[in-house]
PDB file of N, CA and C in Angstrom:
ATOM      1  N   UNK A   1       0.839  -1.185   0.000  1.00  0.00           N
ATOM      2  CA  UNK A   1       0.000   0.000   0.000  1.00  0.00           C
ATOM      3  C   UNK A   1       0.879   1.242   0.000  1.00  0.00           C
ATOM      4  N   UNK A   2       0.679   2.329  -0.880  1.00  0.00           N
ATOM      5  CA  UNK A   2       0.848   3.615  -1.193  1.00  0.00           C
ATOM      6  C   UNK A   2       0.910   4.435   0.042  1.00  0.00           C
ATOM      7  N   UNK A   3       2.130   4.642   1.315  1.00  0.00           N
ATOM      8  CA  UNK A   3       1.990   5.827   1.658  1.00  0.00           C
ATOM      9  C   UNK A   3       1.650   7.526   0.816  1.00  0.00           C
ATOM     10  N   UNK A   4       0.922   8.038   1.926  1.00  0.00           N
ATOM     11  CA  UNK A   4       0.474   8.982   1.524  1.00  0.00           C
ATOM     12  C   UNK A   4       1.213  10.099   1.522  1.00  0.00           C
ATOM     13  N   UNK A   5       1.013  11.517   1.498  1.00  0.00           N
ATOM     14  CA  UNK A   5       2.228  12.700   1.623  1.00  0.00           C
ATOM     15  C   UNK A   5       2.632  12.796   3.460  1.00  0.00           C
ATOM     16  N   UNK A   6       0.965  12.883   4.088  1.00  0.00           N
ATOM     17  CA  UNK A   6       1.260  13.193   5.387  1.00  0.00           C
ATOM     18  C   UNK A   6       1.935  11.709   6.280  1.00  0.00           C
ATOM     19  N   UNK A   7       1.418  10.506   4.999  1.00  0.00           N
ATOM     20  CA  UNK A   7       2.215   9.219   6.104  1.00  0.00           C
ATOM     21  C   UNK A   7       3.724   9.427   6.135  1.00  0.00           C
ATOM     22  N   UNK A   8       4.404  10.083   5.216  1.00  0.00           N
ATOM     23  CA  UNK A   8       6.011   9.983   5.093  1.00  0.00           C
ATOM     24  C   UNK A   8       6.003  11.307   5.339  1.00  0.00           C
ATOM     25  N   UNK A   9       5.382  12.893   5.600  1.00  0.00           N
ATOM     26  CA  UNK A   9       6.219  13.614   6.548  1.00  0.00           C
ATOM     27  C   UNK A   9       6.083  13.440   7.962  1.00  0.00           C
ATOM     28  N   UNK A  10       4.987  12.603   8.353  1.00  0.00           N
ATOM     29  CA  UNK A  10       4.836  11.761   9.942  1.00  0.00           C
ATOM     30  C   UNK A  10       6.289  11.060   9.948  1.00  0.00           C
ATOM     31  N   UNK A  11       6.501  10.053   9.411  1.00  0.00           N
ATOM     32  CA  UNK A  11       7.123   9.009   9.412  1.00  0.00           C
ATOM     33  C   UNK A  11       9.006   9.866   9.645  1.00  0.00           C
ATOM     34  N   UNK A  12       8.797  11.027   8.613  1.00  0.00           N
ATOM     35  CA  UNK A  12      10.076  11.885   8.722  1.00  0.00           C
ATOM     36  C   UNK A  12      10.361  12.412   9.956  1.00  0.00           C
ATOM     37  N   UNK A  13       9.441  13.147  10.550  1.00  0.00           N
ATOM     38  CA  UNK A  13       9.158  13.740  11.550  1.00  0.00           C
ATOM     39  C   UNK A  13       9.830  12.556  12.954  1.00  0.00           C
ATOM     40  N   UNK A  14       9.361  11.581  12.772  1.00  0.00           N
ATOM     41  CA  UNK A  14       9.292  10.727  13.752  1.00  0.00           C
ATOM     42  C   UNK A  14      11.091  10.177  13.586  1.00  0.00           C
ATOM     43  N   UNK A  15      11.316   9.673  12.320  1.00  0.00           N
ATOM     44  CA  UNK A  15      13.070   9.185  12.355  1.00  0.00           C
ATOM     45  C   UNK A  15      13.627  10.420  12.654  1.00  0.00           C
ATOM     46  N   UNK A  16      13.833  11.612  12.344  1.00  0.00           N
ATOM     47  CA  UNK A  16      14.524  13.244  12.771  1.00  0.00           C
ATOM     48  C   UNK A  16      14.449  13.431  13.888  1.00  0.00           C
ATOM     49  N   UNK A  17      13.361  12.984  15.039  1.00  0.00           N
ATOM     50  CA  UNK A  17      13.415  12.954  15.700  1.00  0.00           C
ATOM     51  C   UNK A  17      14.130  12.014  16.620  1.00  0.00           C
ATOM     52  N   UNK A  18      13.943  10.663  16.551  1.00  0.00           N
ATOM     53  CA  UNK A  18      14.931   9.504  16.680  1.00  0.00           C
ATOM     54  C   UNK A  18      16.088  10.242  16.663  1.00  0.00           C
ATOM     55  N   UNK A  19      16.449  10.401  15.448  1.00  0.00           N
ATOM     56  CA  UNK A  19      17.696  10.475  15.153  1.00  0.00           C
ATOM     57  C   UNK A  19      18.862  11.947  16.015  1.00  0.00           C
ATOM     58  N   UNK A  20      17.766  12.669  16.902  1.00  0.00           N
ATOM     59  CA  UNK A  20      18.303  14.039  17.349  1.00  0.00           C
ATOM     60  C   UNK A  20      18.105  13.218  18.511  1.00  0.00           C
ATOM     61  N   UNK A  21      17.572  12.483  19.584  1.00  0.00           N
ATOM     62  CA  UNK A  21      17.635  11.704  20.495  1.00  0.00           C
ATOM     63  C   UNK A  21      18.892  10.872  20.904  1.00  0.00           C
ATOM     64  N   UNK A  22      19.136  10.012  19.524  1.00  0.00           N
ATOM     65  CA  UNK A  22      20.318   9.339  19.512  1.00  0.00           C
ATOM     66  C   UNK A  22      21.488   9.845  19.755  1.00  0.00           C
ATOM     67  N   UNK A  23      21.348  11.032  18.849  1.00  0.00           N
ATOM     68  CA  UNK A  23      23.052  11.986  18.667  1.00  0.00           C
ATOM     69  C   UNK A  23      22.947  12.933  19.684  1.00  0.00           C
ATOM     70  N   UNK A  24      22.236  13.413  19.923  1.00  0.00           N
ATOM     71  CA  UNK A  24      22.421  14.477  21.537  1.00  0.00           C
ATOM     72  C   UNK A  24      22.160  13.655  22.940  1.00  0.00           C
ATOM     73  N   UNK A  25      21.838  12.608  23.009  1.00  0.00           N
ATOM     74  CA  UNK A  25      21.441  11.798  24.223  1.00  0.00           C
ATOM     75  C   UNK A  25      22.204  10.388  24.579  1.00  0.00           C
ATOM     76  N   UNK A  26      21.844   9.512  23.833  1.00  0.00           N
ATOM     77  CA  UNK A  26      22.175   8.662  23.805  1.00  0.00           C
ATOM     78  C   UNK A  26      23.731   8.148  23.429  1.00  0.00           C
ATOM     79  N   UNK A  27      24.439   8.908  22.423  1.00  0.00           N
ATOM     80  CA  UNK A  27      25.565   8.796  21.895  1.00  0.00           C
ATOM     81  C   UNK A  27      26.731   9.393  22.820  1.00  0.00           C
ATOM     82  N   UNK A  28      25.981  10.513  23.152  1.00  0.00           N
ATOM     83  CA  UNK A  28      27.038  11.278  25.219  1.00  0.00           C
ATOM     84  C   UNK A  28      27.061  10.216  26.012  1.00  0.00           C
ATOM     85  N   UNK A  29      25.919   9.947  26.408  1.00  0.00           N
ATOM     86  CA  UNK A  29      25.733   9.044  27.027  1.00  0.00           C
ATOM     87  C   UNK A  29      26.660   7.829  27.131  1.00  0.00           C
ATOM     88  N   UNK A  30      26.499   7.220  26.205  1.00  0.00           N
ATOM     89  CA  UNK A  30      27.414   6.106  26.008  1.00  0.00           C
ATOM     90  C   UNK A  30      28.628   6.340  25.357  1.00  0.00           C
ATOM     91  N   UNK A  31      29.089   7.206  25.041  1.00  0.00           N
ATOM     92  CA  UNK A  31      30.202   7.971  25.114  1.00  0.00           C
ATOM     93  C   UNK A  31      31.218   7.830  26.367  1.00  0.00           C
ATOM     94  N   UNK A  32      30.201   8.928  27.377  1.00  0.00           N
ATOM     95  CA  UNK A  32      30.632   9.006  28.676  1.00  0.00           C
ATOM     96  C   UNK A  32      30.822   7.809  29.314  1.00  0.00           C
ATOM     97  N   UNK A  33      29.874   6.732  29.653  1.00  0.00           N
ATOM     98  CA  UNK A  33      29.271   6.043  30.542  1.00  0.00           C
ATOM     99  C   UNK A  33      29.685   4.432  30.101  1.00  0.00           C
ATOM    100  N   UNK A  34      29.482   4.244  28.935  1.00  0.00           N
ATOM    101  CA  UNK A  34      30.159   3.212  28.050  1.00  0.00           C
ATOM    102  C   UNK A  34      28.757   2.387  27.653  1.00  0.00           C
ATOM    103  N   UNK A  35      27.461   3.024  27.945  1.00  0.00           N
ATOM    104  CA  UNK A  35      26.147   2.588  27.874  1.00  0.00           C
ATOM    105  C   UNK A  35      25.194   3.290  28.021  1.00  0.00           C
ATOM    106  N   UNK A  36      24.446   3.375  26.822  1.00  0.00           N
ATOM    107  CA  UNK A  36      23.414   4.604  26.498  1.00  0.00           C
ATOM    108  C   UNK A  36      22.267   3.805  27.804  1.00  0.00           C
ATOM    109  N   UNK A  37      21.347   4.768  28.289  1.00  0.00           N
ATOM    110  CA  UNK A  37      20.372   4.789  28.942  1.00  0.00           C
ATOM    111  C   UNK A  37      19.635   3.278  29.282  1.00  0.00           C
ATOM    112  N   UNK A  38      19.494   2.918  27.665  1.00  0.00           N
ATOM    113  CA  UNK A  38      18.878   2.283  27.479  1.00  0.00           C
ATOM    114  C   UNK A  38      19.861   0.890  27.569  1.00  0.00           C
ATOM    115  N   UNK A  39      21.185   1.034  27.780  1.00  0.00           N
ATOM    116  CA  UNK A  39      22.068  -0.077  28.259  1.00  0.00           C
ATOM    117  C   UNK A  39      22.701  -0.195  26.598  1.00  0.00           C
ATOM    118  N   UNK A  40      22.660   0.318  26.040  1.00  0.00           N
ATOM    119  CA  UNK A  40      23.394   0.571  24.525  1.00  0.00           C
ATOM    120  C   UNK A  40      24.382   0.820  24.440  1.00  0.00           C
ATOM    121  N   UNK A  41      25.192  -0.657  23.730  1.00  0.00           N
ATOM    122  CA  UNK A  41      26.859   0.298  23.677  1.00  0.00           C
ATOM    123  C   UNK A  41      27.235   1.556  22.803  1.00  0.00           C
ATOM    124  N   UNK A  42      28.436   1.966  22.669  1.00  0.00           N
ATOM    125  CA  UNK A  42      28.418   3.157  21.968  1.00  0.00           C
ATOM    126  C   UNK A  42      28.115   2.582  20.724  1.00  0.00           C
ATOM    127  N   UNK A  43      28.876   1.541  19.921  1.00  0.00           N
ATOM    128  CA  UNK A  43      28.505   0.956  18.543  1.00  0.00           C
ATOM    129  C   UNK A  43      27.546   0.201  18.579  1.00  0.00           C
ATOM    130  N   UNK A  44      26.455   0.052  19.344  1.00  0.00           N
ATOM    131  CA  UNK A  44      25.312  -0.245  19.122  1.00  0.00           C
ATOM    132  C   UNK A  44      24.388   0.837  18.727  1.00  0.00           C
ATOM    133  N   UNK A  45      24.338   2.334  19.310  1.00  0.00           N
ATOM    134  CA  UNK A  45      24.423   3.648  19.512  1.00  0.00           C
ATOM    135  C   UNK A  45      24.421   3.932  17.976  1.00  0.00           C
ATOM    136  N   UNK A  46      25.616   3.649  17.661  1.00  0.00           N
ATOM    137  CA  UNK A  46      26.466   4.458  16.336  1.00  0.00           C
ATOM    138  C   UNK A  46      25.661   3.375  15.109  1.00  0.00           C
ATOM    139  N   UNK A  47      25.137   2.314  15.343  1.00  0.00           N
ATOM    140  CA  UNK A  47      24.481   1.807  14.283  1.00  0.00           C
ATOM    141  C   UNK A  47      23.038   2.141  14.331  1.00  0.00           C
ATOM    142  N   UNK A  48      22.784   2.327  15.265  1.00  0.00           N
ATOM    143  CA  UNK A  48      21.221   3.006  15.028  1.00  0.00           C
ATOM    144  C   UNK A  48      20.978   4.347  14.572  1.00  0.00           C
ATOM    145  N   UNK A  49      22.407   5.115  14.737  1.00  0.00           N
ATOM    146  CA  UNK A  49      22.238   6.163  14.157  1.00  0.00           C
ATOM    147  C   UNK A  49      22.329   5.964  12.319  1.00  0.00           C
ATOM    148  N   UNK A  50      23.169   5.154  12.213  1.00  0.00           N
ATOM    149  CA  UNK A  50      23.266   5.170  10.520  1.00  0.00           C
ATOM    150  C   UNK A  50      22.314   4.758  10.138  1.00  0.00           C
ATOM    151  N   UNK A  51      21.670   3.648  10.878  1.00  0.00           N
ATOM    152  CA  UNK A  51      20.371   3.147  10.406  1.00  0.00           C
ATOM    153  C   UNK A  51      19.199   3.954  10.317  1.00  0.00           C
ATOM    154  N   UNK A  52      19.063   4.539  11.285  1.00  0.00           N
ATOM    155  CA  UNK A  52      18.207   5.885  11.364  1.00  0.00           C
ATOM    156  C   UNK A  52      18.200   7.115   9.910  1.00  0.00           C
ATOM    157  N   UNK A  53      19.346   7.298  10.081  1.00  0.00           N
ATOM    158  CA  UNK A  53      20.026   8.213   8.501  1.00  0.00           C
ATOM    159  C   UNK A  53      19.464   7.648   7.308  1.00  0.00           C
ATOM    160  N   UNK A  54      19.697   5.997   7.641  1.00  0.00           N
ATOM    161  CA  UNK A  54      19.207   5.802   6.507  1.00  0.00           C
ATOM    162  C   UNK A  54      17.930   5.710   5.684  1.00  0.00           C
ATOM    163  N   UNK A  55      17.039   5.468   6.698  1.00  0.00           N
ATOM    164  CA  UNK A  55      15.252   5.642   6.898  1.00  0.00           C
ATOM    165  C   UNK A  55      15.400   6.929   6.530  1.00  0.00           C
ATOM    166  N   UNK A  56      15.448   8.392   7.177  1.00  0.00           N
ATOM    167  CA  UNK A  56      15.527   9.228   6.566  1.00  0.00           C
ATOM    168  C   UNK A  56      15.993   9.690   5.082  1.00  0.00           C
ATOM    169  N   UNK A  57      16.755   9.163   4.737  1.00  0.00           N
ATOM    170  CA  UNK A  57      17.241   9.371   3.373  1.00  0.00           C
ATOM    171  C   UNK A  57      15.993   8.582   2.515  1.00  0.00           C
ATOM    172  N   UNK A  58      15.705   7.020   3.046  1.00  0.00           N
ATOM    173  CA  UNK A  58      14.603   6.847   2.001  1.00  0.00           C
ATOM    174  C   UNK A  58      13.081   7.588   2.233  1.00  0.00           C
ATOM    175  N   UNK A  59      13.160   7.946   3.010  1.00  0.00           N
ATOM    176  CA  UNK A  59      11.733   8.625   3.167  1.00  0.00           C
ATOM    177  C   UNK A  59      12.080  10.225   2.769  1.00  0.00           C
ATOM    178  N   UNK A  60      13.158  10.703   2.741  1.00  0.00           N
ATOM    179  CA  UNK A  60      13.044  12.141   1.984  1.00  0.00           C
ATOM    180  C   UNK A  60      13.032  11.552   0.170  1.00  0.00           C
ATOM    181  N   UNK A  61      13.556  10.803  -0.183  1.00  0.00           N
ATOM    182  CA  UNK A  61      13.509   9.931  -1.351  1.00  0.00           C
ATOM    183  C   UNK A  61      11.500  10.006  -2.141  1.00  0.00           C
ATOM    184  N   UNK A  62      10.922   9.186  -0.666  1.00  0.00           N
ATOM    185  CA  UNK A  62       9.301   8.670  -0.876  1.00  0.00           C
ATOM    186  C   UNK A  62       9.076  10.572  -1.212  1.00  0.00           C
ATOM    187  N   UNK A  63       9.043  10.989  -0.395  1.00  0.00           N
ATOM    188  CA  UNK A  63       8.603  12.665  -0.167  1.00  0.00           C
ATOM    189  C   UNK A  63       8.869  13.218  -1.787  1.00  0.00           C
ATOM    190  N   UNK A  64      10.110  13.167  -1.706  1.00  0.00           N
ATOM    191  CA  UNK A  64      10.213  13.613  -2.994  1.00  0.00           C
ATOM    192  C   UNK A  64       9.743  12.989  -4.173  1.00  0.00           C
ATOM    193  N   UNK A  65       9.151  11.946  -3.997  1.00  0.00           N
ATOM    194  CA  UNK A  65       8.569  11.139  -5.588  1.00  0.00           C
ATOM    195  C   UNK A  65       7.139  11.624  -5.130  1.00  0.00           C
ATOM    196  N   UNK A  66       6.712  11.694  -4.127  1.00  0.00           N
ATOM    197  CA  UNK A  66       5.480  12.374  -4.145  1.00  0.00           C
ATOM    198  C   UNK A  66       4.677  13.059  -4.474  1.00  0.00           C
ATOM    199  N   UNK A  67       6.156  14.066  -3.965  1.00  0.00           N
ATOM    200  CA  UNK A  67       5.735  15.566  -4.712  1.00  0.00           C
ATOM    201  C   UNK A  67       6.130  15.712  -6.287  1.00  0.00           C
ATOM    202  N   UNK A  68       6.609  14.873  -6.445  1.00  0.00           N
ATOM    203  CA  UNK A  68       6.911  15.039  -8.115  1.00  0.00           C
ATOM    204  C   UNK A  68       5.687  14.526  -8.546  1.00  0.00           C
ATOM    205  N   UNK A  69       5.019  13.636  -8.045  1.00  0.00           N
ATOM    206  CA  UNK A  69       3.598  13.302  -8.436  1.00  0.00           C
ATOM    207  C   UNK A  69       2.096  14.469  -8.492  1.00  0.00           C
ATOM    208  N   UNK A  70       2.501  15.216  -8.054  1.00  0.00           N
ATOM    209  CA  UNK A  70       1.338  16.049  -7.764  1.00  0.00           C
ATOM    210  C   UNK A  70       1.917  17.405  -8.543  1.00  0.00           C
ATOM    211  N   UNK A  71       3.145  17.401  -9.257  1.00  0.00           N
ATOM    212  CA  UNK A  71       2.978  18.485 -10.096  1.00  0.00           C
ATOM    213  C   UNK A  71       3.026  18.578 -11.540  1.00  0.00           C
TER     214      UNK A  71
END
């Protein structure tokens, strides 16, 4: 099924957000501590961030075929 415009700027909204969690919180964190909050090593940390990046990249991707659809 076809996300919609507002399902992938939700969906954006929501990984950008993740992803500012991870890198200002979680990544100090386990930086400092040797275990994010959530008991996360730092390279456990550091792969959720790329992974995260990378959801974002395909969903600015979806966004943009979207909007190429509607003009």
């Amino acid at each position: 099924m076809a996300k919609t415009t507002d399902q992938v700027i939700a969906a954006l909204g929501a990984a950008n957000d993740r992803l500012n969690r991870l890198e200002e919180v979680d990544y100090v964190t386990a930086a400092y501590k040797g275990f994010s909050a959530s008991g996360d090593t730092l390279e456990e940390v550091q792969a959720a961030i790329d992974e995260t990046q990378a959801q974002i990249e395909s969903l600015q991707h979806q966004l943009d075929r979207l909007n190429d659809q509607l003009t």
